[in-house]
Protein backbone atom coordinates (compact mmCIF):
# COMPACT_ATOMS: atom_id res chain seq x y z
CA UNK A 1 -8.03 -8.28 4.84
CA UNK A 2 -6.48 -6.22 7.53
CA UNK A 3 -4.34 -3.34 6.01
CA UNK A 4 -2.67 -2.28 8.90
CA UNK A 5 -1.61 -5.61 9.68
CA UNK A 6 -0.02 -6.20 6.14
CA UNK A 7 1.56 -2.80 6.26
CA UNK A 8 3.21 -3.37 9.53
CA UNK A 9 4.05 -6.93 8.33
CA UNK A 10 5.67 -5.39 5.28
CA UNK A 11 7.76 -3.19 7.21
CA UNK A 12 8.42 -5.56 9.67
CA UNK A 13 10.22 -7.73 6.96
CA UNK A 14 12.57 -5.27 6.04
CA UNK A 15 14.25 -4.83 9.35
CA UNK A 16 17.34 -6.23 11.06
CA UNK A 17 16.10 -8.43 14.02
CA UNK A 18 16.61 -7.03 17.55
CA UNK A 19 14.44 -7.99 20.23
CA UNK A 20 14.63 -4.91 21.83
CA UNK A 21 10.76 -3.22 21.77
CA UNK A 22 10.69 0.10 23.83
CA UNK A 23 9.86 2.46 21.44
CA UNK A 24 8.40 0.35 18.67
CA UNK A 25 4.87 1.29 18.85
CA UNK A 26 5.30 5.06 18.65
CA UNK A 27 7.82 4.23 15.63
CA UNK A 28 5.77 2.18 13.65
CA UNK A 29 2.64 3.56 13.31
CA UNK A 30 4.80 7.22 12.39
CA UNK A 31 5.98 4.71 9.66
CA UNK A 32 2.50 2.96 8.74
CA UNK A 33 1.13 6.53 8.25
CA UNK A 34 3.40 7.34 6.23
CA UNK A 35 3.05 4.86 3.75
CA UNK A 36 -0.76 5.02 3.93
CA UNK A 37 -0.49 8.70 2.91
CA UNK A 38 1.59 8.07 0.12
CA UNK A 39 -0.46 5.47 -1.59
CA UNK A 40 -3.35 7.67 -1.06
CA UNK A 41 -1.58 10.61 -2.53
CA UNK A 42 -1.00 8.27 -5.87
CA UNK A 43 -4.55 6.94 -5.67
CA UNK A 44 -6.26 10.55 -5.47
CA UNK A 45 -3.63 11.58 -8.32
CA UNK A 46 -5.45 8.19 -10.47
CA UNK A 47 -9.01 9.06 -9.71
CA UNK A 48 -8.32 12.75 -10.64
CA UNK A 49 -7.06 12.64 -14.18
CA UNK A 50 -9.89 13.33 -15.91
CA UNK A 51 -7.48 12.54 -19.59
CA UNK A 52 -8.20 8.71 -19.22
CA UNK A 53 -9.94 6.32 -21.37
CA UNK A 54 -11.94 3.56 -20.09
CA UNK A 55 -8.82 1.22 -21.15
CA UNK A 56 -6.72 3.67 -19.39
CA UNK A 57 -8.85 4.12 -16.38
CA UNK A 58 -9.08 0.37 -16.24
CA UNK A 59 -4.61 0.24 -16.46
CA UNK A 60 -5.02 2.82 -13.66
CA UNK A 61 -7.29 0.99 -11.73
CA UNK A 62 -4.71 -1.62 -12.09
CA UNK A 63 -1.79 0.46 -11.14
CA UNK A 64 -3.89 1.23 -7.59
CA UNK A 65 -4.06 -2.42 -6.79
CA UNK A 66 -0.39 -3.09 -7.51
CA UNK A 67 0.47 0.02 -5.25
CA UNK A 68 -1.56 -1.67 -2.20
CA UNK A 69 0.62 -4.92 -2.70
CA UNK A 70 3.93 -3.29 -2.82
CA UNK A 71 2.62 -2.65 1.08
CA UNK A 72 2.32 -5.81 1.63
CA UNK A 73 -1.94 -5.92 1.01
CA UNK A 74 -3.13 -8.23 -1.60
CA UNK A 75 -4.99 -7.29 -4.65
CA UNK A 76 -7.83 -10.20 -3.74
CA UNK A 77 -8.68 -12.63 -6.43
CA UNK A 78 -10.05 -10.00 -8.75
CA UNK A 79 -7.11 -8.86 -9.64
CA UNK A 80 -4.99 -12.22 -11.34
CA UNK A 81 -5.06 -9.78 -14.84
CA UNK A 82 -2.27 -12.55 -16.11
């Protein structure tokens, strides 16, 4: 698994196609980062909360992995949860 890739992949998809690259590096890694520091800003607000349960930890856990595919990174076969 390659994160980076499957964030810029994400991204990727949601533009308009231009084949015009002069800037595109600078711009998407300012965009990458971003997202990276978002998910880890709602993964260190999981691990903190010291109120859950282990069935609640276990839902949070959860909610971590569906946070890194909304980017575009898969949860890995561990998490098929049905």
């Amino acid at each position: 698994m390659d994160l980076y890739k499957d964030i810029i992949i994400e991204l990727l998809k949601q533009e308009e196609i231009n084949i015009v690259f002069p800037n595109l590096q600078t711009n998407i890694n300012k965009m990458a980062e971003a997202v990276c520091y978002k998910t880890l800003k709602k993964i260190k607000a999981v691990i903190e909360d010291d109120s859950l349960t282990d069935k609640g930890y276990f839902l949070k856990i959860d909610e971590i992995v569906r946070e890194f595919e909304k980017i575009g990174s898969k949860g890995g076969n561990r998490h098929d949860f049905g």
